[in-house]
Protein backbone atom coordinates (compact mmCIF):
# COMPACT_ATOMS: atom_id res chain seq x y z
CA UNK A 1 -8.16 65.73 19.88
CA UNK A 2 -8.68 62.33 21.31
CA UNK A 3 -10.50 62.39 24.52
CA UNK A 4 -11.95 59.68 26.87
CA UNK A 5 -15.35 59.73 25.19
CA UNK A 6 -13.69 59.78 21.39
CA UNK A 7 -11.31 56.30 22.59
CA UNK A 8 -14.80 55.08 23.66
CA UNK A 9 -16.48 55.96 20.74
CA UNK A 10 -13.47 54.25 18.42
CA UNK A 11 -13.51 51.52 20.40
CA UNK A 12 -17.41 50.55 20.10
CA UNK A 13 -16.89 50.76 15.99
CA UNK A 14 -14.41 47.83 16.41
CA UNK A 15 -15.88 45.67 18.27
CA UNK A 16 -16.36 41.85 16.56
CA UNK A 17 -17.65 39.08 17.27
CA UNK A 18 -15.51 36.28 16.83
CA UNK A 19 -16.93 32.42 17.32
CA UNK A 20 -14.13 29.57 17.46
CA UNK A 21 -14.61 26.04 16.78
CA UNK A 22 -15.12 24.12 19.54
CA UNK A 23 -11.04 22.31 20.11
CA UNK A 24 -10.15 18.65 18.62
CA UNK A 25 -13.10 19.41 15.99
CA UNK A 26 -12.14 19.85 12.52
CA UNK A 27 -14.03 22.56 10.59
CA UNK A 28 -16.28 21.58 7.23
CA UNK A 29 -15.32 21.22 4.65
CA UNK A 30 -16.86 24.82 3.61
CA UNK A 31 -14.11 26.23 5.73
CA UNK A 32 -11.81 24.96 2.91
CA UNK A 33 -14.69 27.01 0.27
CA UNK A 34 -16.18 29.32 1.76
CA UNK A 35 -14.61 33.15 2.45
CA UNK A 36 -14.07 32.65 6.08
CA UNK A 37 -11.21 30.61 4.87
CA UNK A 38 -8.73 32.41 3.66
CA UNK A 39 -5.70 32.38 2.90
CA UNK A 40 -3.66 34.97 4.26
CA UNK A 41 -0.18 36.72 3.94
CA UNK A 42 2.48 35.35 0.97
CA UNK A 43 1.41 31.75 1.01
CA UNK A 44 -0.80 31.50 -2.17
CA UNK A 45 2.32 32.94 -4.03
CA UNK A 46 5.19 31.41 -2.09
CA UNK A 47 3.81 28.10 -2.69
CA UNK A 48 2.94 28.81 -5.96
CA UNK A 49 6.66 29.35 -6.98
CA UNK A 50 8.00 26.55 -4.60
CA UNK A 51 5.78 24.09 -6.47
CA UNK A 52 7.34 25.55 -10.23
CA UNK A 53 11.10 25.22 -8.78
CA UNK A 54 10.55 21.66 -7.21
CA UNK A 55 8.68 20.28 -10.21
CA UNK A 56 11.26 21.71 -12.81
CA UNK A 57 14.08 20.21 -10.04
CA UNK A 58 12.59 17.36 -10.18
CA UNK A 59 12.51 16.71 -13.76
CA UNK A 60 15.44 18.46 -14.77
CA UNK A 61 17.52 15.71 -12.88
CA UNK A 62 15.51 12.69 -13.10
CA UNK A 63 17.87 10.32 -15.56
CA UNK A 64 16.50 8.28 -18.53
CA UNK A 65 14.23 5.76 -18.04
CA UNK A 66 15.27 2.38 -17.82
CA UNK A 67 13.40 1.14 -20.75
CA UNK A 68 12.23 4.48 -22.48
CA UNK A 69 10.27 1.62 -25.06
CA UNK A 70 8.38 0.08 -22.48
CA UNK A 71 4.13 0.35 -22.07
CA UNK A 72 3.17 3.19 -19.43
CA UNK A 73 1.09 1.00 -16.76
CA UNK A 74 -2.33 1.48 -16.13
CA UNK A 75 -1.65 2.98 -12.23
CA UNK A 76 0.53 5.38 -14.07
CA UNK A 77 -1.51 7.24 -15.84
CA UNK A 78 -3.92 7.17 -13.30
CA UNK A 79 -1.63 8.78 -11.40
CA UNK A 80 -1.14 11.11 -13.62
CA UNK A 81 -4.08 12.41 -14.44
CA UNK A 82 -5.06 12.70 -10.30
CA UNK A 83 -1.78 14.54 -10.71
CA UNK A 84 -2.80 17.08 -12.60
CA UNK A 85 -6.44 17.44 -11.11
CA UNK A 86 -5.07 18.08 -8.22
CA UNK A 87 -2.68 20.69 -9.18
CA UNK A 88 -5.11 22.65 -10.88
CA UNK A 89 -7.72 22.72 -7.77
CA UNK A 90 -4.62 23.99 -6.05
CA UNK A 91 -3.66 26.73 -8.72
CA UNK A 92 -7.67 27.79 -9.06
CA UNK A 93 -7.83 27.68 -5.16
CA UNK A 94 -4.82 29.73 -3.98
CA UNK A 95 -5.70 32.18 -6.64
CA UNK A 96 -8.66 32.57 -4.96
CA UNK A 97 -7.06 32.51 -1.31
CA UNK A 98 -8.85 29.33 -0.22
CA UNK A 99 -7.98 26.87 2.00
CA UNK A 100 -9.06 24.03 -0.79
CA UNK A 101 -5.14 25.47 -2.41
CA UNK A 102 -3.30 24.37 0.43
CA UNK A 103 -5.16 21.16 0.63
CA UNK A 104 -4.93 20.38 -2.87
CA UNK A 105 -1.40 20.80 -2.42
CA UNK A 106 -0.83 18.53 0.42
CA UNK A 107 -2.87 15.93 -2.14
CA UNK A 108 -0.61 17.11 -5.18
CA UNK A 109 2.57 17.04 -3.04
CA UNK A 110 1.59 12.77 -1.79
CA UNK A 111 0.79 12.05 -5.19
CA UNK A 112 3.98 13.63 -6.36
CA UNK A 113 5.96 11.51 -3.51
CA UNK A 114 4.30 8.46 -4.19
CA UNK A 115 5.41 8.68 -8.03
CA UNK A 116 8.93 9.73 -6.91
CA UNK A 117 8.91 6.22 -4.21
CA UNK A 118 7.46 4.50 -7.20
CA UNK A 119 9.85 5.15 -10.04
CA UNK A 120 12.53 2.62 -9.19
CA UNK A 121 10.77 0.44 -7.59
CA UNK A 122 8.60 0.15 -10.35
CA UNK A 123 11.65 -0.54 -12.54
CA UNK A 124 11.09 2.60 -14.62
CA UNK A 125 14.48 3.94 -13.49
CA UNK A 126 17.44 1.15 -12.93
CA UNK A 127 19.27 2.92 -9.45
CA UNK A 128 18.54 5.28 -6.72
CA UNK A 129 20.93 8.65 -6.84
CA UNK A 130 20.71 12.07 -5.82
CA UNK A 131 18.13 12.95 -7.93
CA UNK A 132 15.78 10.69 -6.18
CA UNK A 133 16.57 12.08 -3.03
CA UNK A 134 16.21 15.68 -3.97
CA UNK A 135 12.57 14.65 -5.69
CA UNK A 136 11.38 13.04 -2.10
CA UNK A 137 13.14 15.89 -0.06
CA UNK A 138 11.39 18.55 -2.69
CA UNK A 139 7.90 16.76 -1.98
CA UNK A 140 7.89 16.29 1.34
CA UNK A 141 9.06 20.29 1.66
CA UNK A 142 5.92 20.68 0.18
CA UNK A 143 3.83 18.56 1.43
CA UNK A 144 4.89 20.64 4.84
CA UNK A 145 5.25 23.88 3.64
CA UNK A 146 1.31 23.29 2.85
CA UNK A 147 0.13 22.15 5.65
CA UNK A 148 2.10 24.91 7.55
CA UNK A 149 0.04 27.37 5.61
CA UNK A 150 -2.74 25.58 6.38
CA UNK A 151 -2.34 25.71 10.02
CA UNK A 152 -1.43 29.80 9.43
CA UNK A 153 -4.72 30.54 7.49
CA UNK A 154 -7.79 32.51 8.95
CA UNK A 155 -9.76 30.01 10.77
CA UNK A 156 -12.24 32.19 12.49
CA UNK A 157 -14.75 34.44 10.83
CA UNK A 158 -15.10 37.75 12.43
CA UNK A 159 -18.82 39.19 12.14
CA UNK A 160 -19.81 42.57 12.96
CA UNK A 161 -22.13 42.84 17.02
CA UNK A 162 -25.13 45.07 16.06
């Protein structure tokens, strides 16, 4: 039976302490580490599969290159490689439920856009379709769909009083 002094009694067991960052400061960059933040609810995996349709989009109707002969430039493979760096800190960090995921995607989904602005301007590709639309409308999605979950995750670590 719940009575007055049981409700008190539950309601000392949950009491937390919670400390808040001071506003208009941005947390350290352990927040993006450390346990107190995670990341919570469907993101990790919701992003996770966003990032494997847009990328397969993306490639799936980029056309033939211009000059499928020519030399890859320097910047290109640069990019490339940051590329991939930074998609696998964001695979190994929202498999973890960290923060550093979601920021390593905002990094992965820029470097992504950049490529896509770059591709015929560059010459690599001769025109500007669809495709190239859908590729900077898929990256930006990202791009915002990460830094939504960003904004979502656990800021705060609670800590037990006593």
């Amino acid at each position: 039976m719940l009575t007055r002094s049981r409700l008190a009694q539950l309601h000392d067991n949950r009491v937390e302490e919670v400390t808040l960052a001071a506003p208009g400061r941005r947390p350290p960059l352990s927040r993006w580490l450390g346990e107190q933040g995670a990341v919570t609810g469907h993101w990790p995996a919701a992003l996770g599969v966003a990032w494997v349709i847009v990328f397969a989009t993306a490639f799936a109707l980029e056309p033939a290159p211009a000059d499928p002969n020519a030399a890859v430039p320097v910047w290109v493979v640069a990019m490339s490689y940051a590329m991939f760096a930074t998609l696998g800190t964001m695979v190994a960090g929202l498999t973890r439920r960290q923060r550093l995921g979601l920021v390593a995607s905002v990094v992965a989904g820029g470097v992504a856009l950049f490529g896509a602005v770059m591709c015929p301007i560059s010459g690599h590709h001769d025109s500007i379709g669809a495709w190239w639309y859908l590729q900077m409308a898929g990256f930006t999605g990202l791009i915002g769909a990460s830094l939504t979950g960003l904004r979502r995750s656990r800021s705060v670590s609670p800590t037990p009083v006593g």
